[in-house]
C-alpha atoms as a PDB file:
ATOM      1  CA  UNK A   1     -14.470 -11.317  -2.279  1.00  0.00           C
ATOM      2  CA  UNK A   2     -15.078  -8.162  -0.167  1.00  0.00           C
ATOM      3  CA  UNK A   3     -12.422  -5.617   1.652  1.00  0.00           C
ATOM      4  CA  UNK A   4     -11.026  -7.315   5.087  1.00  0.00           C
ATOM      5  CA  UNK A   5     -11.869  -6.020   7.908  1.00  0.00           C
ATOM      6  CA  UNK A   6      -8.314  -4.137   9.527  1.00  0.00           C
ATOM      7  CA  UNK A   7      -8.313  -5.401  12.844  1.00  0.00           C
ATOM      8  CA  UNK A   8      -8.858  -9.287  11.865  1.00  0.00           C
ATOM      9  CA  UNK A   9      -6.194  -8.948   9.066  1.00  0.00           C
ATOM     10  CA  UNK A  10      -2.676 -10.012   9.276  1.00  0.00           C
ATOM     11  CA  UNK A  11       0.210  -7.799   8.327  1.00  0.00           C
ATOM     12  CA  UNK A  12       3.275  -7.972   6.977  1.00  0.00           C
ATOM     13  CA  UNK A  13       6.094  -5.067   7.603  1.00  0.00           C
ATOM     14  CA  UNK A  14       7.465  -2.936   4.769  1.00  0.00           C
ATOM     15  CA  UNK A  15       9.367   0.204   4.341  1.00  0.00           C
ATOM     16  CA  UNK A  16       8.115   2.892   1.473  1.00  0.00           C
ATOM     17  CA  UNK A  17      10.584   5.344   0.889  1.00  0.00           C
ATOM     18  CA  UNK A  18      11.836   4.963   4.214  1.00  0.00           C
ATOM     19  CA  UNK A  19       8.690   5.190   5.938  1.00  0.00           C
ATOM     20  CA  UNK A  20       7.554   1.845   8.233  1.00  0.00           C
ATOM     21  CA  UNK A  21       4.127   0.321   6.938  1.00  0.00           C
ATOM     22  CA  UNK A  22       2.034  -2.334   7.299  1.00  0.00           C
ATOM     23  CA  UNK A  23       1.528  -4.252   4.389  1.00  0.00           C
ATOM     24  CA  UNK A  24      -1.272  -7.102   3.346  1.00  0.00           C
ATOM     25  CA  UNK A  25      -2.119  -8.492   0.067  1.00  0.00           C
ATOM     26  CA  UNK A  26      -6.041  -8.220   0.386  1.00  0.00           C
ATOM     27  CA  UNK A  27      -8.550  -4.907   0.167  1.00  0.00           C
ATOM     28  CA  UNK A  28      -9.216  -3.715   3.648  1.00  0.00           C
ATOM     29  CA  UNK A  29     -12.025  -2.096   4.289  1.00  0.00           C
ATOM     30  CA  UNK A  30     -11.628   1.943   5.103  1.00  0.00           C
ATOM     31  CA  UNK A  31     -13.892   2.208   7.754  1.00  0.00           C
ATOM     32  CA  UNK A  32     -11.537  -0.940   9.767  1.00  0.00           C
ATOM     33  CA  UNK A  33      -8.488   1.285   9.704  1.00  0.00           C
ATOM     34  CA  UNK A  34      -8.277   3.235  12.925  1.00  0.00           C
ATOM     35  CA  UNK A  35      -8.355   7.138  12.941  1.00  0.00           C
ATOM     36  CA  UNK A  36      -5.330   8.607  12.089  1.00  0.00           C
ATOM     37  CA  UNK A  37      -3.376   6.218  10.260  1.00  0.00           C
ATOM     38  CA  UNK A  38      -2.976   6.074   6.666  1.00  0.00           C
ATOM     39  CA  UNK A  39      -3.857   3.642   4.089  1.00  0.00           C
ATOM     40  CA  UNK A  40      -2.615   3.165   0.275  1.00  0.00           C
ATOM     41  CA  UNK A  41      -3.243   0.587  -2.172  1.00  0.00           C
ATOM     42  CA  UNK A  42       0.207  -0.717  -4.359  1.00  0.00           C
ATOM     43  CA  UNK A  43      -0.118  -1.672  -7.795  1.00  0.00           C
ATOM     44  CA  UNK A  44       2.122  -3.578  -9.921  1.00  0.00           C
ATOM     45  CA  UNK A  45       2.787  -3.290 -13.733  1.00  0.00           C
ATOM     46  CA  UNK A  46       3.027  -4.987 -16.630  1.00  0.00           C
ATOM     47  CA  UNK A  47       6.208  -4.855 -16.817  1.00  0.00           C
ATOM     48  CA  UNK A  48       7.225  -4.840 -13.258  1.00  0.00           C
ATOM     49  CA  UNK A  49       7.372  -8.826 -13.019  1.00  0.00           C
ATOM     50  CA  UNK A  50       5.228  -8.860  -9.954  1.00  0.00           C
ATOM     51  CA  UNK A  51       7.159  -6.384  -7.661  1.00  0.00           C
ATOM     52  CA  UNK A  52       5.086  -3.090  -6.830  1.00  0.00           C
ATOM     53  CA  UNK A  53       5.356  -0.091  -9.420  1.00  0.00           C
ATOM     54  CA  UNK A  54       2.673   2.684  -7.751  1.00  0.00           C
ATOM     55  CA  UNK A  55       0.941   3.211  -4.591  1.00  0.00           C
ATOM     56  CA  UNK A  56      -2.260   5.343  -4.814  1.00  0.00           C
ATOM     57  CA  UNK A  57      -5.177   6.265  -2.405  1.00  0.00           C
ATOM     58  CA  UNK A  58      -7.037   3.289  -4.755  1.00  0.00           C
ATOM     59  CA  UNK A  59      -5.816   0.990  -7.159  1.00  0.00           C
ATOM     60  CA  UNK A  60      -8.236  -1.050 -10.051  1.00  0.00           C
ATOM     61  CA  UNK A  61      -5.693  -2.393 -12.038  1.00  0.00           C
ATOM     62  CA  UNK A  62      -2.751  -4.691 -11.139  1.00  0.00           C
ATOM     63  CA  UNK A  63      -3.734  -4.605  -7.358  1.00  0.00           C
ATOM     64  CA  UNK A  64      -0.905  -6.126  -5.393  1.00  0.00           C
ATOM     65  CA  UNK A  65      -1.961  -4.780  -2.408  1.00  0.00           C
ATOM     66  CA  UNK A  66      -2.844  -2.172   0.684  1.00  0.00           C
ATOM     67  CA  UNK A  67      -0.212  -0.335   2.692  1.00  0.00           C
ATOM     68  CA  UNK A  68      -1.162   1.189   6.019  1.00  0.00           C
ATOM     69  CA  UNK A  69       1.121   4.167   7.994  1.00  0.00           C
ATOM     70  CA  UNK A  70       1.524   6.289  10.524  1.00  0.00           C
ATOM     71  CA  UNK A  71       2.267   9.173   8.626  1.00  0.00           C
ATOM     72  CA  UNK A  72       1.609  10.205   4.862  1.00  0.00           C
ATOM     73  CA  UNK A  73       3.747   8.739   1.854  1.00  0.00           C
ATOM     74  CA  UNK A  74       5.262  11.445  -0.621  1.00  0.00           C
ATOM     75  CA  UNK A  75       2.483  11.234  -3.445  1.00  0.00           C
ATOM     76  CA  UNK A  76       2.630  13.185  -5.992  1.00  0.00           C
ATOM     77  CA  UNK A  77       0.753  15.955  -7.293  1.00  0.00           C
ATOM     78  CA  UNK A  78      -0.833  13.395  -9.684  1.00  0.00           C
ATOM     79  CA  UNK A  79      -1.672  11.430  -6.796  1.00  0.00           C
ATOM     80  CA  UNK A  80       1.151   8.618  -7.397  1.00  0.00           C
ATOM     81  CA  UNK A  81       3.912   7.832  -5.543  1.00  0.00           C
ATOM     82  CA  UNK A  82       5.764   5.950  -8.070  1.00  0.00           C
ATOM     83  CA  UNK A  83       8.279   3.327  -6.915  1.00  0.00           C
ATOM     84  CA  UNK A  84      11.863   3.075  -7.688  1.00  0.00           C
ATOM     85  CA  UNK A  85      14.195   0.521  -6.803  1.00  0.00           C
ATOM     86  CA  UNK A  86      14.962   0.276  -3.014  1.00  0.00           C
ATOM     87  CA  UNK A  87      11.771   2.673  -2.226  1.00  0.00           C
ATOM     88  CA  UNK A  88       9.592  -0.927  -1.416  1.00  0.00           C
ATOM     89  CA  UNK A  89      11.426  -2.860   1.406  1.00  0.00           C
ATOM     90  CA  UNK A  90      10.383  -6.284   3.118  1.00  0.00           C
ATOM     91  CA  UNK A  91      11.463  -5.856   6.912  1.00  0.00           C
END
């Protein structure tokens, strides 16, 4: 299956390290997402027992899904933001 198109998909609302995102379980497609926002792909482990572990620009392994945000998330300078508990919220 192809990347979703943005504006057709259906979000969910999350909080990364205190920073309100929309959150679906499918690829979107970068070109979708409007100008200005942000978007992430989250990645689980395996060991993580299917709750997110990374969020990254791109994720090929263990894709769990893609985060979208007004602002940037705090990656780090290897270009992962890795998740502790309480950084990934349901809202």
């Amino acid at each position: 299956m192809g990347r979703l198109d943005y504006k057709t998909e259906h979000f969910q609302k999350v909080s990364v390290c205190g920073i309100r995102c929309e959150f679906s379980d499918m690829r979107i497609d970068r070109s979708t997402v409007p100008e200005g926002r942000y978007q992430y792909e989250v990645a689980g482990d395996d060991d993580s027992g299917g709750d997110p572990a990374r969020v990254r620009v791109g994720i090929l392994v263990n894709f769990f899904g893609t985060l979208i945000s007004d602002q940037p998330l705090p990656i780090g300078n290897d270009g992962v933001l890795w998740l502790g508990d309480g950084d990934f919220v349901w809202l």
